[in-house]
C-alpha atoms as a PDB file:
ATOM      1  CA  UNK A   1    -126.183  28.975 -87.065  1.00  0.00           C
ATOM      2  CA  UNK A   2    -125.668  29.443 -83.242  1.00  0.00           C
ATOM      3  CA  UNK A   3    -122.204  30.292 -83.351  1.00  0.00           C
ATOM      4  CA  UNK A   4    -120.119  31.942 -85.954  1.00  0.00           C
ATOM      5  CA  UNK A   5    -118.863  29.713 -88.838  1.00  0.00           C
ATOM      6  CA  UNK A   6    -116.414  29.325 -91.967  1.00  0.00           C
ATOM      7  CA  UNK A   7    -116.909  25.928 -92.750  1.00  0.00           C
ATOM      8  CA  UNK A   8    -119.664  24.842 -95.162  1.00  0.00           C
ATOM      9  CA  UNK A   9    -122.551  26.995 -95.616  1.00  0.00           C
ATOM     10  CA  UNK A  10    -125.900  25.360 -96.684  1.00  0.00           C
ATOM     11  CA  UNK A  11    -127.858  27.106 -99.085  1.00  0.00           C
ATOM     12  CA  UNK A  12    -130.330  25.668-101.695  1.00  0.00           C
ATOM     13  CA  UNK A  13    -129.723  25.574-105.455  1.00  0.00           C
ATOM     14  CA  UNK A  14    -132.814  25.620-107.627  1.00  0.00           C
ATOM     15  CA  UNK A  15    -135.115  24.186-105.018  1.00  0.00           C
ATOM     16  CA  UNK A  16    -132.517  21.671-103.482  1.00  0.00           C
ATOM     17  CA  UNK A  17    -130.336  21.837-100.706  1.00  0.00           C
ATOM     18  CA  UNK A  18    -126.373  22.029-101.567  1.00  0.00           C
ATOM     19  CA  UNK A  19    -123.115  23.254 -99.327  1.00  0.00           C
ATOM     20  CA  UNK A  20    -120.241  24.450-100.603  1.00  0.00           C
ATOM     21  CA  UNK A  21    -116.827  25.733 -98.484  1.00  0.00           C
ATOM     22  CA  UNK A  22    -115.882  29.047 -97.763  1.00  0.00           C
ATOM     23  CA  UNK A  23    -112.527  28.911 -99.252  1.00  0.00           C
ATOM     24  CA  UNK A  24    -114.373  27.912-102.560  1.00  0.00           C
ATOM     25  CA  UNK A  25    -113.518  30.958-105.711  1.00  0.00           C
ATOM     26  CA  UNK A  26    -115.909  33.421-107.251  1.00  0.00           C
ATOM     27  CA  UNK A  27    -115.922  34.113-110.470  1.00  0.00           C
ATOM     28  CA  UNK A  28    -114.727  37.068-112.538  1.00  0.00           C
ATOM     29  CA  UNK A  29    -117.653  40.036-112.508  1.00  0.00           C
ATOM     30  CA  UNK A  30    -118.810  41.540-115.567  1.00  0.00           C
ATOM     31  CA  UNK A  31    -119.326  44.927-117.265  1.00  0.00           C
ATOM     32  CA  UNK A  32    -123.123  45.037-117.266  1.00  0.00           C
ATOM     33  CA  UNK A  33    -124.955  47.824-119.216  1.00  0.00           C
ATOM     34  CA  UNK A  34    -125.015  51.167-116.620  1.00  0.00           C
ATOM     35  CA  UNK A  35    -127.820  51.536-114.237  1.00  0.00           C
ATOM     36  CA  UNK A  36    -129.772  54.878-113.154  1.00  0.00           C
ATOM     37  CA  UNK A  37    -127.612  56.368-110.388  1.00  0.00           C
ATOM     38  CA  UNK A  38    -128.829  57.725-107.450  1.00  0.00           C
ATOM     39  CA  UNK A  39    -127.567  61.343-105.607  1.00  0.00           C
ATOM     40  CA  UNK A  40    -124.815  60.570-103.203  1.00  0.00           C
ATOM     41  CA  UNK A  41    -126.313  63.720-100.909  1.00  0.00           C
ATOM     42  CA  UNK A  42    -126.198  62.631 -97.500  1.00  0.00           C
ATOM     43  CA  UNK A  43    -129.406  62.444 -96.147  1.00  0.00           C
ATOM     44  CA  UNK A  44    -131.061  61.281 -99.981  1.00  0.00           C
ATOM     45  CA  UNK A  45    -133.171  57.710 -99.121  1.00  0.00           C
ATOM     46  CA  UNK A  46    -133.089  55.251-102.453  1.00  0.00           C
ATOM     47  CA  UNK A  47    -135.776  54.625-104.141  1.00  0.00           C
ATOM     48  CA  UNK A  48    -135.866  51.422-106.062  1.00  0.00           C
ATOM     49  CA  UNK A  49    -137.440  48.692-107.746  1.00  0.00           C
ATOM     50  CA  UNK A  50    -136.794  44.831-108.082  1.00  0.00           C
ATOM     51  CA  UNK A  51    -135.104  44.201-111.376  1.00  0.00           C
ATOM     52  CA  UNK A  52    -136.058  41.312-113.559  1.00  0.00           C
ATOM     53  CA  UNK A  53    -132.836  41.404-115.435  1.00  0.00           C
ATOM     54  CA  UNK A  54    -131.174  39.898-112.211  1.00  0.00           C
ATOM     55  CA  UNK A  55    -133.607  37.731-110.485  1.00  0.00           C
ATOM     56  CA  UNK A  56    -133.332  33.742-110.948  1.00  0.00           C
ATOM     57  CA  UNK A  57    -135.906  31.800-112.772  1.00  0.00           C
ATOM     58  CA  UNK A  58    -137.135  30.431-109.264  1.00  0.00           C
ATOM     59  CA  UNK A  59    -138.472  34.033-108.241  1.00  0.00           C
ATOM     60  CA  UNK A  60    -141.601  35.856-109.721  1.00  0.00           C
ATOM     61  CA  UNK A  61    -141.978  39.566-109.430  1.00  0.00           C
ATOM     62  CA  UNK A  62    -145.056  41.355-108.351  1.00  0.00           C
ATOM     63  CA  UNK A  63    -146.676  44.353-106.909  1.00  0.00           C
ATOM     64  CA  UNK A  64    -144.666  46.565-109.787  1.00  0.00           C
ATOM     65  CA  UNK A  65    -141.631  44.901-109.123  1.00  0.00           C
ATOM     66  CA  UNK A  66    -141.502  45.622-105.637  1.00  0.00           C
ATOM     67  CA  UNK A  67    -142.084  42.302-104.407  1.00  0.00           C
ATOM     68  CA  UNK A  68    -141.011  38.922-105.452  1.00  0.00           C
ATOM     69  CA  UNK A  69    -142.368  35.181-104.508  1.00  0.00           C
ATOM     70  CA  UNK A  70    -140.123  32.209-104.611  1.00  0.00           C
ATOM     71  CA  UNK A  71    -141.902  29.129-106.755  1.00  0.00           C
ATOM     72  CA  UNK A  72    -140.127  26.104-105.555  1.00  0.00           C
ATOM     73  CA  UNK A  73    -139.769  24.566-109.238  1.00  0.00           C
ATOM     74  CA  UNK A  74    -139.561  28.269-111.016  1.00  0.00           C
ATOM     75  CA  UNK A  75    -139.312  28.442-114.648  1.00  0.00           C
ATOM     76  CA  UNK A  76    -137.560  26.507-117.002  1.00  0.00           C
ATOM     77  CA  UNK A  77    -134.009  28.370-117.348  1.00  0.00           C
ATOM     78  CA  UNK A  78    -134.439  27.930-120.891  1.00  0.00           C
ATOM     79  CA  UNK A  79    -137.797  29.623-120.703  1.00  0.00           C
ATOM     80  CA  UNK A  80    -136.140  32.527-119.288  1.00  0.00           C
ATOM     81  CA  UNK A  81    -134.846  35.459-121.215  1.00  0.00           C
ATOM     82  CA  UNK A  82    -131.055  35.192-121.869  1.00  0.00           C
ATOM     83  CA  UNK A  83    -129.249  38.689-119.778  1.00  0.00           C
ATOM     84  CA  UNK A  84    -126.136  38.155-118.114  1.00  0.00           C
ATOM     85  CA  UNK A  85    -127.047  39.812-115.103  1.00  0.00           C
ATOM     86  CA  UNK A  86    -129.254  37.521-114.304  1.00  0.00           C
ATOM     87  CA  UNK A  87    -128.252  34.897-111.493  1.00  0.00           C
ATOM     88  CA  UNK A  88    -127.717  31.436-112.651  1.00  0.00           C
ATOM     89  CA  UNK A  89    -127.896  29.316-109.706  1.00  0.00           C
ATOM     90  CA  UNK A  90    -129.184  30.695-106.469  1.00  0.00           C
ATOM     91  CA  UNK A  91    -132.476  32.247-105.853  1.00  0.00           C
ATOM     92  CA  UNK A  92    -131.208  35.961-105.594  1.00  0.00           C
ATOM     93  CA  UNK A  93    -132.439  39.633-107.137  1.00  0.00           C
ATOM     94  CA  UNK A  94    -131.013  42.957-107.295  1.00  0.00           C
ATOM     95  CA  UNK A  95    -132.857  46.444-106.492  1.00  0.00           C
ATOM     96  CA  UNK A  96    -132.792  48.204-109.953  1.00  0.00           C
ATOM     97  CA  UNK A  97    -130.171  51.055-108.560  1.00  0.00           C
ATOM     98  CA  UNK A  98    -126.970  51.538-107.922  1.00  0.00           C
ATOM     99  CA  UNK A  99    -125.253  53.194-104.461  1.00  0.00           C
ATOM    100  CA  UNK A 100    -122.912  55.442-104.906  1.00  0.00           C
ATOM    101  CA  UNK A 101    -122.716  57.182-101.616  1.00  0.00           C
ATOM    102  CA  UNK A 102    -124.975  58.889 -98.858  1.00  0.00           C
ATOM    103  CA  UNK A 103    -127.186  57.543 -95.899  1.00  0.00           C
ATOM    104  CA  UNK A 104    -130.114  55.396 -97.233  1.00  0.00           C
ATOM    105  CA  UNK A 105    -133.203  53.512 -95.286  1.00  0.00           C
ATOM    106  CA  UNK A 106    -135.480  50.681 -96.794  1.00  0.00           C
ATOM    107  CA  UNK A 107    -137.547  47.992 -95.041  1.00  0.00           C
ATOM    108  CA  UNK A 108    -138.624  44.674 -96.187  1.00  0.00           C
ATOM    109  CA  UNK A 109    -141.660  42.681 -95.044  1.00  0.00           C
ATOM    110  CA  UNK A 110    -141.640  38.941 -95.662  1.00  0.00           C
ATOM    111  CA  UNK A 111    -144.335  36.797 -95.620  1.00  0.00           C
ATOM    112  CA  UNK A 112    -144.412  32.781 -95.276  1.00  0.00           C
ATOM    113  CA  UNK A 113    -141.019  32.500 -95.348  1.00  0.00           C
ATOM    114  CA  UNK A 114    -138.507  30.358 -93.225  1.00  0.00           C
ATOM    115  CA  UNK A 115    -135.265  31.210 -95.392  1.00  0.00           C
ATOM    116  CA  UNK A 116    -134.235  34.759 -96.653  1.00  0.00           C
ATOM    117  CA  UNK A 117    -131.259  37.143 -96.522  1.00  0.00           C
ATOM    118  CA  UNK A 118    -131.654  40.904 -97.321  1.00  0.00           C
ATOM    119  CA  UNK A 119    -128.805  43.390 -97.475  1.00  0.00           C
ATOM    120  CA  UNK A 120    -126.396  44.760-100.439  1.00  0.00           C
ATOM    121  CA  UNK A 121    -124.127  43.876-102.683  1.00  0.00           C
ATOM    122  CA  UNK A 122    -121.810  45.075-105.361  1.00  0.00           C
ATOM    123  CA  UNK A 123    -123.746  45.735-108.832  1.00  0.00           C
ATOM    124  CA  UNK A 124    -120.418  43.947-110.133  1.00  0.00           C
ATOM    125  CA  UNK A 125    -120.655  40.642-108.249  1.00  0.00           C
ATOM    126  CA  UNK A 126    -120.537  37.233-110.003  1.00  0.00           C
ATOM    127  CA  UNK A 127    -124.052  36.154-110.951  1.00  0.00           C
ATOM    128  CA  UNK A 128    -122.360  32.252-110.060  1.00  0.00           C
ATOM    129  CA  UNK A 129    -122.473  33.232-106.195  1.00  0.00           C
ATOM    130  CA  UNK A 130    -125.342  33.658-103.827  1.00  0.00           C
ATOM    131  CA  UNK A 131    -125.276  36.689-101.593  1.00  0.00           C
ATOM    132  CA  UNK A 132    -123.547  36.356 -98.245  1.00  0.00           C
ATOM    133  CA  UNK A 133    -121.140  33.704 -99.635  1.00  0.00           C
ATOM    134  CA  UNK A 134    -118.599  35.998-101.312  1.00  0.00           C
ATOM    135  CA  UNK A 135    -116.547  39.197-100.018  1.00  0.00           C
ATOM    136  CA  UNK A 136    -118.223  41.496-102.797  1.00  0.00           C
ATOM    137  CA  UNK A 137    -121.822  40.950-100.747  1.00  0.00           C
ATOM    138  CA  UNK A 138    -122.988  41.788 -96.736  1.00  0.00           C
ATOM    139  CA  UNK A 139    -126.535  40.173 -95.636  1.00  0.00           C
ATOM    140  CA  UNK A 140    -128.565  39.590 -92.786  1.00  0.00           C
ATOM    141  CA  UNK A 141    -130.317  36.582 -92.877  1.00  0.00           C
ATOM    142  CA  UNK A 142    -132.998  33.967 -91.518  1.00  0.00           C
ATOM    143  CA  UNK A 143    -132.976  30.384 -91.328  1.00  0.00           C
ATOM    144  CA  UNK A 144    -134.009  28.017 -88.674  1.00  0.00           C
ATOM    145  CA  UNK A 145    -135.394  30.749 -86.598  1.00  0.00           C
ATOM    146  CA  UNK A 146    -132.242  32.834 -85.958  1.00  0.00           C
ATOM    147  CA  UNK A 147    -130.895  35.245 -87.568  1.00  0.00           C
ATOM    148  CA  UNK A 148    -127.494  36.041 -88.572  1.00  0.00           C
ATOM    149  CA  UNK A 149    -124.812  38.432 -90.346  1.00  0.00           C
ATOM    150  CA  UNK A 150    -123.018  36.933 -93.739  1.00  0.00           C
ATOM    151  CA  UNK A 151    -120.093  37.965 -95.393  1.00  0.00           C
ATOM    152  CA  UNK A 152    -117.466  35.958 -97.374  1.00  0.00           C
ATOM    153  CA  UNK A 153    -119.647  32.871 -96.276  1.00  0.00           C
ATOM    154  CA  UNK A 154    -119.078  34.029 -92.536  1.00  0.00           C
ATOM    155  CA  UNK A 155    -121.983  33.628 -90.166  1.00  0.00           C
ATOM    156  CA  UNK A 156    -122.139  35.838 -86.913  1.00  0.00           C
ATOM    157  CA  UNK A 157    -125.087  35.181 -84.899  1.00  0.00           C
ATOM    158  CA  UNK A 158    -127.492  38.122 -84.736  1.00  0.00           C
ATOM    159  CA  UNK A 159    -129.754  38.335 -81.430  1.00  0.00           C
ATOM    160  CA  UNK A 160    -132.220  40.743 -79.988  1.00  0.00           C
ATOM    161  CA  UNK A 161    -134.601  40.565 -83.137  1.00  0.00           C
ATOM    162  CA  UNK A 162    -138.097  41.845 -82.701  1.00  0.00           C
ATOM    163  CA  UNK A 163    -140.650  40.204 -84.966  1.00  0.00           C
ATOM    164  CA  UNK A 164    -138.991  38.469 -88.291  1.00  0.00           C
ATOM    165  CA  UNK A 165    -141.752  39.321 -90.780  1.00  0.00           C
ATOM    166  CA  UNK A 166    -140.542  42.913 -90.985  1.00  0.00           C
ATOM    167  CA  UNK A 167    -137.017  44.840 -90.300  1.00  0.00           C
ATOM    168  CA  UNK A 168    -135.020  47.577 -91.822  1.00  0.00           C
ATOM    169  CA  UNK A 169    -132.228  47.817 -93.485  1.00  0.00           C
ATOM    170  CA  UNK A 170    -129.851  51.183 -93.261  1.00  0.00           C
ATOM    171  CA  UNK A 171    -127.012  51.881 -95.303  1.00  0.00           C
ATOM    172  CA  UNK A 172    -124.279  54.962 -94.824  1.00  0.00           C
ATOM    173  CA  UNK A 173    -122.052  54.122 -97.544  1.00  0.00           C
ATOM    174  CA  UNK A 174    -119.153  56.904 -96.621  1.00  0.00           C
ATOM    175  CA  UNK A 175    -119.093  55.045 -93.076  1.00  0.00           C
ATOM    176  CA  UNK A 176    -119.033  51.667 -94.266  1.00  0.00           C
ATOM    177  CA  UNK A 177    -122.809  50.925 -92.567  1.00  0.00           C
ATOM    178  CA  UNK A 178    -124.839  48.329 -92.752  1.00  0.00           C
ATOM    179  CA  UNK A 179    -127.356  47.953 -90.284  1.00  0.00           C
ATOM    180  CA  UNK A 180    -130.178  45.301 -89.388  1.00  0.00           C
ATOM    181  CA  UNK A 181    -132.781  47.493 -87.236  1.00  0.00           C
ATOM    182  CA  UNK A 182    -135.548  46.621 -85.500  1.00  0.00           C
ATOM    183  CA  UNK A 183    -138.356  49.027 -86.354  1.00  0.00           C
ATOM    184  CA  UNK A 184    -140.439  48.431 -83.554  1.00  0.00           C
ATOM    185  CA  UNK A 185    -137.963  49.232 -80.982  1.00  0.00           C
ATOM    186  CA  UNK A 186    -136.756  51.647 -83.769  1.00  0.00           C
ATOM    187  CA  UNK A 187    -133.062  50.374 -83.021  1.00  0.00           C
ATOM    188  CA  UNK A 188    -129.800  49.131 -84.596  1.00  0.00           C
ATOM    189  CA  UNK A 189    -129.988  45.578 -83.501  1.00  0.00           C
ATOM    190  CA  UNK A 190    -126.208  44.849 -85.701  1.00  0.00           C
ATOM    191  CA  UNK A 191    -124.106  46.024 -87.643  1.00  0.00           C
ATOM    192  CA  UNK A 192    -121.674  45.088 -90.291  1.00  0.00           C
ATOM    193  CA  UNK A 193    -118.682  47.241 -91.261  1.00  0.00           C
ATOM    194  CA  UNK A 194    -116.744  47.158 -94.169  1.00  0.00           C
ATOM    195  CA  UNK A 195    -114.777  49.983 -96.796  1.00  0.00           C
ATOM    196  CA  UNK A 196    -117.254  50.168 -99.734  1.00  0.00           C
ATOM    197  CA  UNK A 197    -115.495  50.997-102.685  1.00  0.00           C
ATOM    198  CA  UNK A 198    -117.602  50.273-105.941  1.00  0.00           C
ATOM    199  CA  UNK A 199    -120.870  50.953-106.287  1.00  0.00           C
ATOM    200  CA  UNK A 200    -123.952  48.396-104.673  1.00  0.00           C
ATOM    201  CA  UNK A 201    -127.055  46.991-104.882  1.00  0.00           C
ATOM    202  CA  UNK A 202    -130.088  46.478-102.407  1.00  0.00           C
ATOM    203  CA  UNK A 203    -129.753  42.153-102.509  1.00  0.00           C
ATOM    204  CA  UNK A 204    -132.382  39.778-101.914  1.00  0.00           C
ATOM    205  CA  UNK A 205    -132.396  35.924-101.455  1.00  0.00           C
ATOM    206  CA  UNK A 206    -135.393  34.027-100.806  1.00  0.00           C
ATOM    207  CA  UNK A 207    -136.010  30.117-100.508  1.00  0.00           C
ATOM    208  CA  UNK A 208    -139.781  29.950 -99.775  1.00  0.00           C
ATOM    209  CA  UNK A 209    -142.679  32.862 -99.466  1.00  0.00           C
ATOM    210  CA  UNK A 210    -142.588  36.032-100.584  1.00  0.00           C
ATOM    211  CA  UNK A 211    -140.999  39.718 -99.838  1.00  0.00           C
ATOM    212  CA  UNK A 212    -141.674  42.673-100.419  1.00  0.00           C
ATOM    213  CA  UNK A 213    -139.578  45.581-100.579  1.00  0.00           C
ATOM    214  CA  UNK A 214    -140.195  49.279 -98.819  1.00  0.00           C
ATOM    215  CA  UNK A 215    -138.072  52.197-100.585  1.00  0.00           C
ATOM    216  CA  UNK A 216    -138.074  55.711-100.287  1.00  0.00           C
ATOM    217  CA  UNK A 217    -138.526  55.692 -96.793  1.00  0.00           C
ATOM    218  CA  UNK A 218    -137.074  58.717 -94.359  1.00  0.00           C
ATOM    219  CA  UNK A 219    -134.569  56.698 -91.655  1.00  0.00           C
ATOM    220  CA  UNK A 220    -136.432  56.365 -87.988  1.00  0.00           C
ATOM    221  CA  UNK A 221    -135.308  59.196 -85.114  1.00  0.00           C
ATOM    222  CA  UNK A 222    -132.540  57.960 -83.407  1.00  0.00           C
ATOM    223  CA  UNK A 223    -130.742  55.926 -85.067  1.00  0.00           C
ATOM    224  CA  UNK A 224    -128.171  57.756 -85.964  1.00  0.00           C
ATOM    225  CA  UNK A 225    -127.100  58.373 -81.674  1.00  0.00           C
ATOM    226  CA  UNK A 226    -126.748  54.596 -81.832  1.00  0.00           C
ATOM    227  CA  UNK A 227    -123.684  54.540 -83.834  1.00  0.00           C
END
C-alpha cells in the first residue's frame, strides 16, 4: 500500500484473507425499501445510526447502533435474519440514512483495530462487493499502518495522518467532497473527488476491533479555506 495500485487488492472474506482483481464485475444493485432522507440545506450535519439491516454477520452492533465490533468467526449466516440489504461476504455496514445533498461532518473513533475503511457509498451498491473495491463506493482506509484512498479497487497512498484511532470524515455532496481530516490539526489531510449522482451512505468496513461512529457533529473552523 506504498504506492498507488490496480492490481489485486487483499481484503478478508468472513475472517480469511482473499484477493480479487480490479477489473473483476459488480453485480446488479437492488431496489431496497426507502430510507429516512435527510435535508439537502447546505450547512445541515447528518445524523445517523448503524443499520443492522446492512451489516454482515461478522459485525455486532452496540452503543444504540452507533458502534459496531468485528467477531472474527461472527454468526452463523444462517442464524442471521434474511434482508437483502444486508452484505453477504465482506465485513461492511451502512449508516441508516441516505445523502441527498448539502455539506455534512462525522468522526469515527476506532479502537483495537489494524484494518478498517470509513467513507460513503451509494445506498444502491451491490451487497456482493466490499467498499472501496467498486466505482459506486469512496473510502479511506487503514491497513499495515498506512493509510490510503480507495475507489474502484484503486489505492492512493494517504500521508500526513495524525493519530489513527480517531479522524473525520466531511462530505459536500454538490462539490463532489470527500475528505479524510485530521481533527487535531483540524485539517483536510486528502481528498477524493468524484460527481455524486444517486443518493449515499456513511460506509464502514472493519476486520478486527471495534468503531464507533460520531454524527451530528458541526464541521471544525477552517476547513472550508482549505478547499
Amino acid at each position: 500500500m506504498a504506492s498507488p495500485r490496480s492490481a489485486a487488492c487483499v481484503c478478508r472474506l468472513a475472517g480469511r484473507t482473499v484477493g480479487f482483481l480490479a477489473a473483476a464485475s459488480h453485480g446488479r444493485g437492488v431496489l431496497w425499501p426507502a430510507r429516512r432522507q435527510i435535508s439537502t440545506s447546505t450547512g445541515d450535519s447528518v445524523q445517523f445510526r448503524l443499520d443492522e439491516r446492512t451489516a454482515h454477520s461478522s459485525l455486532d452492533l452496540f452503543k444504540k447502533d452507533t458502534g459496531v465490533i468485528y467477531r472474527m468467526l461472527g454468526l452463523d449466516p444462517s442464524h442471521v435474519q434474511a434482508n437483502p440489504e444486508r452484505f453477504r461476504d465482506w465485513a461492511v455496514v451502512f449508516g441508516d440514512e441516505k445523502i441527498t445533498g448539502g455539506r455534512h461532518y462525522w468522526e469515527v473513533t476506532v479502537k483495537k483495530s489494524q484494518e478498517f475503511r470509513v467513507g460513503v457509498a451509494e445506498a444502491l451498491m451491490s451487497r456482493d462487493d466490499c467498499v472501496g473495491t467498486s466505482d459506486s463506493s469512496w473510502v479511506f482506509g487503514y491497513a499495515q499502518r498506512k493509510w490510503f484512498a480507495m475507489t474502484n479497487n484503486k489505492m492512493v497512498p494517504v500521508t500526513l495522518v495524525g493519530k489513527a484511532d480517531r479522524v473525520g470524515i466531511l462530505l459536500d455532496f454538490e462539490a463532489g467532497l470527500l475528505g479524510l481530516v485530521d481533527i487535531e490539526k483540524r485539517r483536510i489531510v486528502h481528498a477524493i473527488r468524484r460527481h455524486f449522482k444517486t443518493p449515499l451512505c456513511p460506509a464502514f468496513g472493519l476486520w478486527d476491533g471495534e468503531l464507533l461512529t460520531h454524527s451530528g457533529l458541526e464541521e471544525p473552523e477552517g476547513l472550508k479555506e482549505q478547499l
